[in-house]
Protein backbone atom coordinates (compact mmCIF):
# COMPACT_ATOMS: atom_id res chain seq x y z
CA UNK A 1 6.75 -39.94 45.45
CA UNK A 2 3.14 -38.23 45.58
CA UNK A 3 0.46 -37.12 48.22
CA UNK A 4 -1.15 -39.85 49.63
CA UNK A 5 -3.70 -37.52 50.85
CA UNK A 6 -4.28 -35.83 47.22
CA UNK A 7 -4.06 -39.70 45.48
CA UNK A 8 -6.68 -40.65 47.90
CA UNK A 9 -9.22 -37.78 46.86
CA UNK A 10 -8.18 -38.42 43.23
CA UNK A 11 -8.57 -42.05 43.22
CA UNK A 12 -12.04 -41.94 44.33
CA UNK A 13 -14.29 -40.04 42.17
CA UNK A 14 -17.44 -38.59 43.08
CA UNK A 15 -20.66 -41.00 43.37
CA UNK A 16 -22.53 -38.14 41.17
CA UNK A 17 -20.27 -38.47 38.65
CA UNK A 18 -19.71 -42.37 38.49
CA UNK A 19 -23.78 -42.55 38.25
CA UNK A 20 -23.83 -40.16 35.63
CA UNK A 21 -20.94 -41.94 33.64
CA UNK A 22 -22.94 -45.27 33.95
CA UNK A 23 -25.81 -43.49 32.63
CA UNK A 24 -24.03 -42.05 29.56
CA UNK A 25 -23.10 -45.52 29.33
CA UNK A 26 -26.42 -47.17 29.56
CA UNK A 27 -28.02 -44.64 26.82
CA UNK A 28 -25.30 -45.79 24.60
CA UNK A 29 -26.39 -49.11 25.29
CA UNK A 30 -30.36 -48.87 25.05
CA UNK A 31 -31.13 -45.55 24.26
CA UNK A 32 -31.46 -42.23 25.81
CA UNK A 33 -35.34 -42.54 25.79
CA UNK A 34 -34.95 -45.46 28.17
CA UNK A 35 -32.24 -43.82 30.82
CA UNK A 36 -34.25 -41.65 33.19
CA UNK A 37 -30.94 -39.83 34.58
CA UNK A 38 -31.83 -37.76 37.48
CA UNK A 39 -27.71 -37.84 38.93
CA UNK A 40 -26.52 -34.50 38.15
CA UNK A 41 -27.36 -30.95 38.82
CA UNK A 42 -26.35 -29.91 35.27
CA UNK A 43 -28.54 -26.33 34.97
CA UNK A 44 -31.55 -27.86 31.72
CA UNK A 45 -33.27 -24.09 30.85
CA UNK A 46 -30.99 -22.47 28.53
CA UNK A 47 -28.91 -19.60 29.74
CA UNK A 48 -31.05 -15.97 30.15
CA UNK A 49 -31.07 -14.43 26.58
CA UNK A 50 -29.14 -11.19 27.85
CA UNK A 51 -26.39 -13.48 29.01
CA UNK A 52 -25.96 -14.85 25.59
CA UNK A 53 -25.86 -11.76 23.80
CA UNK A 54 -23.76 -10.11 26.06
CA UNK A 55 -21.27 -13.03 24.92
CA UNK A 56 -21.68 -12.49 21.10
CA UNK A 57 -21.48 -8.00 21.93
CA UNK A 58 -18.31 -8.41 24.03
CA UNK A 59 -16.68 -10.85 21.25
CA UNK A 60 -17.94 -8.27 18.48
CA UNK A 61 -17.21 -4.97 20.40
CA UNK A 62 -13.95 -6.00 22.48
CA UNK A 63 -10.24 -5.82 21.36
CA UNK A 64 -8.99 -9.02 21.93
CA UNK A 65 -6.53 -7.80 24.76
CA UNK A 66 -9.04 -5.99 25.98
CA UNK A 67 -11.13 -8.77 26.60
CA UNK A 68 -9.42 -11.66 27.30
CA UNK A 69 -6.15 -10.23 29.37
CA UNK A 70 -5.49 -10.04 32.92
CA UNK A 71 -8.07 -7.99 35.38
CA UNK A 72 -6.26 -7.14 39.25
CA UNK A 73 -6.26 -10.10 41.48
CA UNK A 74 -10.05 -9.09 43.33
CA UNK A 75 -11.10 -8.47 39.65
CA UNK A 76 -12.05 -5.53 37.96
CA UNK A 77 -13.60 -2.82 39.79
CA UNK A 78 -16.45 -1.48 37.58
CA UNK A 79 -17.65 -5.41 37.74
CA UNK A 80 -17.79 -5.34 41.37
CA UNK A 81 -19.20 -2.20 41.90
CA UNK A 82 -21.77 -3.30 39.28
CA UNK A 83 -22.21 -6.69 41.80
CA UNK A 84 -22.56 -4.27 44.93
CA UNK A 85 -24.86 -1.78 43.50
CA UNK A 86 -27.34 -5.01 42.41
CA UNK A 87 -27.33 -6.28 46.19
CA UNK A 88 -28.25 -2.78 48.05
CA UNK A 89 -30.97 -2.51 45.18
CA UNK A 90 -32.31 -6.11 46.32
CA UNK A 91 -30.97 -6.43 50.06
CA UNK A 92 -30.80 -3.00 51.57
CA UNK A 93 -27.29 -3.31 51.74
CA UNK A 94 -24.43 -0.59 51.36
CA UNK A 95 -21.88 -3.28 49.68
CA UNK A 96 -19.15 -1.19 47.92
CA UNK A 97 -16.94 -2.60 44.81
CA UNK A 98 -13.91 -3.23 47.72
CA UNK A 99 -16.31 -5.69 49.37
CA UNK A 100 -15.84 -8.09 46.42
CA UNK A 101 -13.43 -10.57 45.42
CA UNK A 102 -14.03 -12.39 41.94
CA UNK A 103 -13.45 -16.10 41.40
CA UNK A 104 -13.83 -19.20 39.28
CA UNK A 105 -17.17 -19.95 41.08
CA UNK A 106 -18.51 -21.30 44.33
CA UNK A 107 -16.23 -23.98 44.79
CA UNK A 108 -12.58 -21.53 44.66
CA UNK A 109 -14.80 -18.90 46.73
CA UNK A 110 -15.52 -21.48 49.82
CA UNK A 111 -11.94 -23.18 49.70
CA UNK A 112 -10.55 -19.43 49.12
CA UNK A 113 -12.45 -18.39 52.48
CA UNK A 114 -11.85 -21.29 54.04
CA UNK A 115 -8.24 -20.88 53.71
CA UNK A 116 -8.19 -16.79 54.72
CA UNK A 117 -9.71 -17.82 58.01
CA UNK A 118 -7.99 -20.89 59.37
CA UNK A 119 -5.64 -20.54 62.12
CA UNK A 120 -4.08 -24.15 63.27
CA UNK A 121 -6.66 -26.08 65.84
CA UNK A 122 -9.58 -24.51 64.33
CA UNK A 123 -13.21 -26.75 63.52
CA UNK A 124 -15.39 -25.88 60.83
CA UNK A 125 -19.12 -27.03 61.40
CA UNK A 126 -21.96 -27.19 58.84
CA UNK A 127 -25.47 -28.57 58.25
CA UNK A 128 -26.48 -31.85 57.79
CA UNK A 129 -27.65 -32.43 54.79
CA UNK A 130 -24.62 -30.83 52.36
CA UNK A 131 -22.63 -30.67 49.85
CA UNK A 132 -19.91 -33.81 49.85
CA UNK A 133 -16.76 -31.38 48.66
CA UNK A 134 -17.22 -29.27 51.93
CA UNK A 135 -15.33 -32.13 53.63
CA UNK A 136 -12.87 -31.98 50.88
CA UNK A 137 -12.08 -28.07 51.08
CA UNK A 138 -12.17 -27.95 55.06
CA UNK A 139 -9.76 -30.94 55.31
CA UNK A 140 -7.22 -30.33 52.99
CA UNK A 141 -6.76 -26.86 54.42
CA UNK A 142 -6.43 -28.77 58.22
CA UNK A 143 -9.26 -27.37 59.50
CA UNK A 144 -11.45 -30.07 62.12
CA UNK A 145 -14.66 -31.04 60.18
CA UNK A 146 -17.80 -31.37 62.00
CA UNK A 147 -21.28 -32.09 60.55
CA UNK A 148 -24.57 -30.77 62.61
CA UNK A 149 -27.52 -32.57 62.46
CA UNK A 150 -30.63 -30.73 61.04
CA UNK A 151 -34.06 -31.57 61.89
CA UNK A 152 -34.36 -35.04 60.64
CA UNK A 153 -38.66 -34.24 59.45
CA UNK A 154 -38.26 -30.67 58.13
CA UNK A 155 -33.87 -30.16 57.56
CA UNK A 156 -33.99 -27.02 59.15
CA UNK A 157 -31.49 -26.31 61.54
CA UNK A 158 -31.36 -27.73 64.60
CA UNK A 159 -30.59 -25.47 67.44
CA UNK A 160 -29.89 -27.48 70.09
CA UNK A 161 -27.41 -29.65 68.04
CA UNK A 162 -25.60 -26.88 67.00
CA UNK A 163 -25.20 -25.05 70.18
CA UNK A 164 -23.90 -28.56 71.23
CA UNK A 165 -21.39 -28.78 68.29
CA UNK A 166 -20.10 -25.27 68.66
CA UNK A 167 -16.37 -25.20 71.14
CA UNK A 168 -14.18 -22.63 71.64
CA UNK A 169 -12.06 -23.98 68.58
CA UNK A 170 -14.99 -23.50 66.37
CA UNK A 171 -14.43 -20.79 63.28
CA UNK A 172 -17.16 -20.78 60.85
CA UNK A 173 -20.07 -22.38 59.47
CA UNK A 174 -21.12 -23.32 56.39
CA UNK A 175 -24.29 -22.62 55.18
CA UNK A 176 -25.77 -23.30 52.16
CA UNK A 177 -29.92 -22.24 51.50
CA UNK A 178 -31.25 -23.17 49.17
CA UNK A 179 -29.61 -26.36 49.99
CA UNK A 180 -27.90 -28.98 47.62
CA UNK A 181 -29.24 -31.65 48.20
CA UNK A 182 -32.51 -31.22 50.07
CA UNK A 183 -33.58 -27.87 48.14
CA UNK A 184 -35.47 -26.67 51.50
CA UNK A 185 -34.72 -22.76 52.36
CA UNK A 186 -33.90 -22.10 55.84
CA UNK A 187 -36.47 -19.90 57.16
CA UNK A 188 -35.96 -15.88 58.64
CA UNK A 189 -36.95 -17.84 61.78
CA UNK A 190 -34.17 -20.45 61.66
CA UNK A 191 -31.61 -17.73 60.44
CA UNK A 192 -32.27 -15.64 63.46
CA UNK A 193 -32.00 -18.69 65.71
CA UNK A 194 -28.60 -19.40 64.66
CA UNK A 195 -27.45 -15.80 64.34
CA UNK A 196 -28.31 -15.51 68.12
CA UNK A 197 -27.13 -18.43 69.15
CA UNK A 198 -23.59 -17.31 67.31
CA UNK A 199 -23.93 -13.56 68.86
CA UNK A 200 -23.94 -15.56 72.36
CA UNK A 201 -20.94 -18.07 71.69
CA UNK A 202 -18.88 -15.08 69.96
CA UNK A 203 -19.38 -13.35 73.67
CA UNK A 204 -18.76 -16.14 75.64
CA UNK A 205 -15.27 -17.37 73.76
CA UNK A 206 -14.27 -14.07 73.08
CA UNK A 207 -13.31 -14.04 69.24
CA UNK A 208 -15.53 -14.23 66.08
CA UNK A 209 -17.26 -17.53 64.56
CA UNK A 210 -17.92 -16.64 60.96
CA UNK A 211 -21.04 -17.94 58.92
CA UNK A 212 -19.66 -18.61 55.42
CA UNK A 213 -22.93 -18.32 53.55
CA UNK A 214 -22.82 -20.85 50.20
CA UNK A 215 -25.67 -19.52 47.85
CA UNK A 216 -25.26 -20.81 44.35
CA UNK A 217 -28.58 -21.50 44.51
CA UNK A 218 -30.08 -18.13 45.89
CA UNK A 219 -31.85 -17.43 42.38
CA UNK A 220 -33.52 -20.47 42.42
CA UNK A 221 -36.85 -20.39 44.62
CA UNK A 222 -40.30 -20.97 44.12
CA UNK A 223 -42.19 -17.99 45.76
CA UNK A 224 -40.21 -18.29 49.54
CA UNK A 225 -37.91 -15.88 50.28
CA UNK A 226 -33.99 -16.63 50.65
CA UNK A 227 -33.10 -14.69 53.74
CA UNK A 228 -29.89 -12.67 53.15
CA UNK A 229 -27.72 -13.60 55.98
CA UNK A 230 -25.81 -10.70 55.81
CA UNK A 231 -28.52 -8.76 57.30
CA UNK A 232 -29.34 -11.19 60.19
CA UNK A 233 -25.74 -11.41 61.10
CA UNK A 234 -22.46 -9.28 60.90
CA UNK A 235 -19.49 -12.10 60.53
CA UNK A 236 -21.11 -13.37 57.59
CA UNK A 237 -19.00 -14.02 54.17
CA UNK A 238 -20.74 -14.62 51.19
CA UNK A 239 -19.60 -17.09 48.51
CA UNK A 240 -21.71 -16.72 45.33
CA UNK A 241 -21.60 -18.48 41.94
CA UNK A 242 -23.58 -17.80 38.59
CA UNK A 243 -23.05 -21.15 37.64
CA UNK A 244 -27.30 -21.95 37.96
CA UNK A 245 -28.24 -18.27 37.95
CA UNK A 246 -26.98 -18.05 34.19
CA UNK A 247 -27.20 -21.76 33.64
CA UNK A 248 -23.00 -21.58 33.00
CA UNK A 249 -22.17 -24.48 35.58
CA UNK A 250 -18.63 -24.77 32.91
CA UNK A 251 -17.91 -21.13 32.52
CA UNK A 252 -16.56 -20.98 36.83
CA UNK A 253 -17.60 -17.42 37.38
CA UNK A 254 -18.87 -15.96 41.56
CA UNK A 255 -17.77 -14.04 43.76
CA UNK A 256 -16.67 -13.58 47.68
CA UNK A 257 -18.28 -10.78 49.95
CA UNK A 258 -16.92 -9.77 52.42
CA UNK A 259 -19.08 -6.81 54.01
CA UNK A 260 -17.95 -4.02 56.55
CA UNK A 261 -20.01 -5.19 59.29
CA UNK A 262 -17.56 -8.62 59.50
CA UNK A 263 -14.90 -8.33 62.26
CA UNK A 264 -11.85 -6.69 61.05
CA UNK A 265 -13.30 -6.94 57.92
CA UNK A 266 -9.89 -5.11 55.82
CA UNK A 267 -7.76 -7.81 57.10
CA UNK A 268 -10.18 -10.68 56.60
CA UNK A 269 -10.45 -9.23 52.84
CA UNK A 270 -6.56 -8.95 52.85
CA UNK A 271 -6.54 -12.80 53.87
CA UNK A 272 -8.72 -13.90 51.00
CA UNK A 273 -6.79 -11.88 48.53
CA UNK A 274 -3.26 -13.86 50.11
CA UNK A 275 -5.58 -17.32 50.23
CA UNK A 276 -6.41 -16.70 46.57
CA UNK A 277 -2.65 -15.75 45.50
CA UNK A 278 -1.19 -18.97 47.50
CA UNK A 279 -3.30 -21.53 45.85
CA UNK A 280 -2.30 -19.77 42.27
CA UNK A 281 -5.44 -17.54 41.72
CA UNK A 282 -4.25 -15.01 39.43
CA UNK A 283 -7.55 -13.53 38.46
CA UNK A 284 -11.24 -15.06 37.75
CA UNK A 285 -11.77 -15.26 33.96
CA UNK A 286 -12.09 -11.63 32.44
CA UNK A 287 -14.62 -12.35 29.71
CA UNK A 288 -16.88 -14.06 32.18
CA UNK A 289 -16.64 -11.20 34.65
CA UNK A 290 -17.58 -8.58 32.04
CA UNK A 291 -20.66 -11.10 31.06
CA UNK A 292 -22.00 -10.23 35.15
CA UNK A 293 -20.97 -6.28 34.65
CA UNK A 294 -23.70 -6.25 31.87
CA UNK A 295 -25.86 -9.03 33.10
CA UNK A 296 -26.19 -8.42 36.55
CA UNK A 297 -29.63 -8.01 36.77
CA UNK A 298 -30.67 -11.18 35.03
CA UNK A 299 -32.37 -13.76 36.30
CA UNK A 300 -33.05 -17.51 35.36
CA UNK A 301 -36.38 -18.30 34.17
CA UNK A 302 -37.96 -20.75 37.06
CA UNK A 303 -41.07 -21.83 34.96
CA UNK A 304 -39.68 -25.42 33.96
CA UNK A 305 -37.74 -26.21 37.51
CA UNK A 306 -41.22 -25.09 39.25
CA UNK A 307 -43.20 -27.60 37.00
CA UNK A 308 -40.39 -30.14 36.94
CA UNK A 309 -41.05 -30.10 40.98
CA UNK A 310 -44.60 -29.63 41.19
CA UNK A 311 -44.98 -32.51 38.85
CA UNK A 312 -42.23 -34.96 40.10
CA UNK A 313 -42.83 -33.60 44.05
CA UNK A 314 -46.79 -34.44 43.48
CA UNK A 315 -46.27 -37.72 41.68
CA UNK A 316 -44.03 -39.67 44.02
CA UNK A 317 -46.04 -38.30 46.83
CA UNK A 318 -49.16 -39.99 44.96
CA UNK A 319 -47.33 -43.35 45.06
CA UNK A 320 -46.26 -43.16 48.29
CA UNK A 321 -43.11 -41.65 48.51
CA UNK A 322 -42.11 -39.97 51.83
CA UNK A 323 -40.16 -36.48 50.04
CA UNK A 324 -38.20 -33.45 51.37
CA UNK A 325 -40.90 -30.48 50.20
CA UNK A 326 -38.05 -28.45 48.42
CA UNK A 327 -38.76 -24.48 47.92
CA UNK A 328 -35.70 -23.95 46.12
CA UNK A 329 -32.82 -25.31 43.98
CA UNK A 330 -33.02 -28.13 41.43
CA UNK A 331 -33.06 -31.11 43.68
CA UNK A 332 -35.90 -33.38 46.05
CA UNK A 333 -34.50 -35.39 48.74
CA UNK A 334 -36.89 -38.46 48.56
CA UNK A 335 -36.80 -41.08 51.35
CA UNK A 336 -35.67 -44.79 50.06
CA UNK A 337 -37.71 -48.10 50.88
CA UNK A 338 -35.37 -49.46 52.62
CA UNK A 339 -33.01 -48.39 55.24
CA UNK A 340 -29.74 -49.31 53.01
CA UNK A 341 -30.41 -45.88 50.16
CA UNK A 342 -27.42 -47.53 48.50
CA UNK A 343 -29.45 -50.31 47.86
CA UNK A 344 -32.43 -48.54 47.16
CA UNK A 345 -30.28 -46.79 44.41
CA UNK A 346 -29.33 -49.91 43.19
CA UNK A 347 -32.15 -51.80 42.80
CA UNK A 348 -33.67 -48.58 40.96
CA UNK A 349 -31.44 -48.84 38.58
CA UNK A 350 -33.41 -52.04 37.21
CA UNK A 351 -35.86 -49.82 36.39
CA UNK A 352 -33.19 -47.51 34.71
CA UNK A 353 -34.23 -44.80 37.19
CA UNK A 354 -30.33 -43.01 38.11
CA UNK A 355 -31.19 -41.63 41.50
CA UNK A 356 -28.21 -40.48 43.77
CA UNK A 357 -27.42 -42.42 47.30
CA UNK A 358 -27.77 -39.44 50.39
CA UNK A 359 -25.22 -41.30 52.50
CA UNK A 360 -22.26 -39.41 50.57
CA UNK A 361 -24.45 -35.72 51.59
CA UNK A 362 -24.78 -36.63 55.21
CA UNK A 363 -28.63 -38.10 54.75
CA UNK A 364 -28.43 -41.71 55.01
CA UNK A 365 -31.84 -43.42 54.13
CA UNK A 366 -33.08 -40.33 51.38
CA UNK A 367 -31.72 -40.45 47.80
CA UNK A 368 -31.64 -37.10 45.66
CA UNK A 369 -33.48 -36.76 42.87
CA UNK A 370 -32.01 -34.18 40.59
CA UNK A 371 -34.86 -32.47 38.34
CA UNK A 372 -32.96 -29.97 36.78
CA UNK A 373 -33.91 -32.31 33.07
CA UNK A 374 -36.85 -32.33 30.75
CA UNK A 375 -40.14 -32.57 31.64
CA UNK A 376 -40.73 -35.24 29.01
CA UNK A 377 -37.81 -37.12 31.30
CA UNK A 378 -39.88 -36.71 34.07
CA UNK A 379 -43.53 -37.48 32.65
CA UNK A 380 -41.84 -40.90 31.14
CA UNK A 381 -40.22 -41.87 33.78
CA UNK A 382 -43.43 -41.83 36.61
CA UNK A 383 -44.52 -45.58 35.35
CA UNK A 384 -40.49 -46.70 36.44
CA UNK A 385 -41.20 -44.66 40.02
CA UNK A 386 -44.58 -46.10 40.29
CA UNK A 387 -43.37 -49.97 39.47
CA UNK A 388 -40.35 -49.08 41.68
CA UNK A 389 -42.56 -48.49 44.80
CA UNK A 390 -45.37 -51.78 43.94
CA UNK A 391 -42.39 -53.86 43.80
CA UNK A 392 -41.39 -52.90 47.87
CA UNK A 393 -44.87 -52.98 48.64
């Protein structure tokens, strides 16, 4: 009658978003100065003011068809060109507008590439810790999913494990710095490392293993540079979202790059414009994509993440709490007290603290703390962290 598969993925919901339904629950119930929610990574600085107006100019300046009708399937040119011409600026790069494919954020722009690449047998690897959908996208399009260990101190990558992981039946790997849910960077060093280690595994089985870079996030650092993979290593596709950038997580606007340098790069692009037409596609939202032509150049203002961290980062440390250092993103991946973190969550919750299990992002034993919220949130809610801690102790 239906998929068991798809009922299955349906059925269970995603542990973010049951803790963050029990906490809209719990304000109801006590108050939302009481619920210290720190479940979601819902973007808290409003969006940058050019992003804003460039909504209310296009909705004063625009013909309705104009605006809200079909672009071509990769989406319209002058908006990628616009994207391509904003990377060589930053990067060095020589992107052109036919490099680009636009999409309704991150999430279409991984399963899109996913599904361009896969060939039947193939095994996609990525870093521990990660995302929880990654499993989701590189399952239901059949492909062999297989976790890596990072470094269990630092979450770098972890050389040896992944030259361990990698077979001849290995296609890509996912990458995603800064990272959801640890917020560390990879470093130039670590990028290199696993660029070589690719370059040598390429040779050796003969055909191309593809580093699917997952940067939704690359805005989003703290003084440390984001290495652009693209320059470390040629089969590398870049999936891209605004969502945090603009602080429009709703709006699904990004982007897939696909440079020259990738291997057979006009039929790879080919593939993800078939991937996107077979799982219905038709074209990434046309207001939203004229928002990035005249917004491209904006960026989000970091000042309240960087003191959220600082603050939260220094505090828990303070009490005691072993933490992730993150140098990017909106998220610290803070060790639990015990070696059960679902536990940990729960008993947390006494203390209405909303704190995320890591078992569901590959990190058993850490919870993620999302501070992406006010800092009022987090300067009231240091006493629950504190009590939290004296209460193991």
């Amino acid at each position: 009658m239906y998929s068991e598969e798809m009922y299955g993925y349906g059925a269970q919901s995603s542990v973010i978003r049951e803790i963050f339904a029990y906490g809209m629950a719990r304000k109801k119930e006590i108050g939302d100065e009481n619920v210290f929610d720190f479940s979601i990574g819902n973007p808290s600085v409003e969006p940058p003011k050019e992003v804003t107006e460039a909504f209310i100019e296009l909705l004063n300046t625009k013909a309705p068809l104009e605006l809200h009708g079909y672009t071509p399937g990769p989406g319209d040119m002058e908006v990628r060109e616009a994207i391509a011409n904003d990377l060589n600026e930053r990067y060095g790069t020589s992107f052109k507008g036919t490099n680009f494919y636009m999409t309704c954020g991150a999430a279409a722009a991984l399963k899109i590439t996913l599904t361009a690449l896969f060939e039947e047998g193939d095994e996609a690897l990525t870093l521990t810790p990660f995302f929880p959908e990654y499993t989701v996208f590189a399952k239901t399009t059949g492909y062999k999913f297989i976790p890596v260990k990072s470094d269990p101190e630092t979450f770098q990558p972890d050389i040896k494990n992944l030259e361990n992981a990698i077979t001849e039946k290995t296609k890509c790997i996912i990458l995603n710095s800064p990272n959801n849910p640890s917020g560390v960077i990879y470093t130039k060093e670590s990028i290199k490392n696993v660029a070589q280690l690719l370059k040598k595994k390429e040779k050796e089985y003969g055909h191309p293993i593809f580093i699917i870079s997952d940067e939704p996030y690359r805005e989003l650092t703290y003084g440390t540079e984001v290495p652009f993979i693209t320059k470390y290593y040629d089969d590398t596709i870049v999936c891209y979202s605004y969502s945090k950038s603009f602080s429009l997580p709703g709006e699904r606007i990004g982007y897939i790059c696909v440079p020259d340098e990738v291997t057979e790069s006009s039929k790879i692009y080919a593939a993800v414009c078939g991937a996107g037409r077979a799982l219905g596609y038709v074209c990434a939202p046309s207001m939203l994509q004229k928002v990035v032509e005249k917004c491209v150049k904006s960026r989000p203002a970091l000042d309240t993440y960087k003191k959220n961290r600082d603050l939260l980062y220094n505090a828990l440390s303070e009490y005691g709490y072993k933490c992730i250092y993150p140098d990017g993103a909106f998220y610290l991946c803070v060790k639990a007290l015990e070696e059960d973190a679902e536990i940990f969550a729960e008993k947390a919750k006494k203390y209405e603290l909303l704190v995320v299990p890591g078992d569901s992002f590959s990190a058993p034993g850490y919870v993620r703390v999302s501070y992406c919220v006010s800092t009022e949130m987090i300067e009231r809610s240091l006493p629950a962290f504190k009590k939290l801690i004296e209460n193991y102790k």
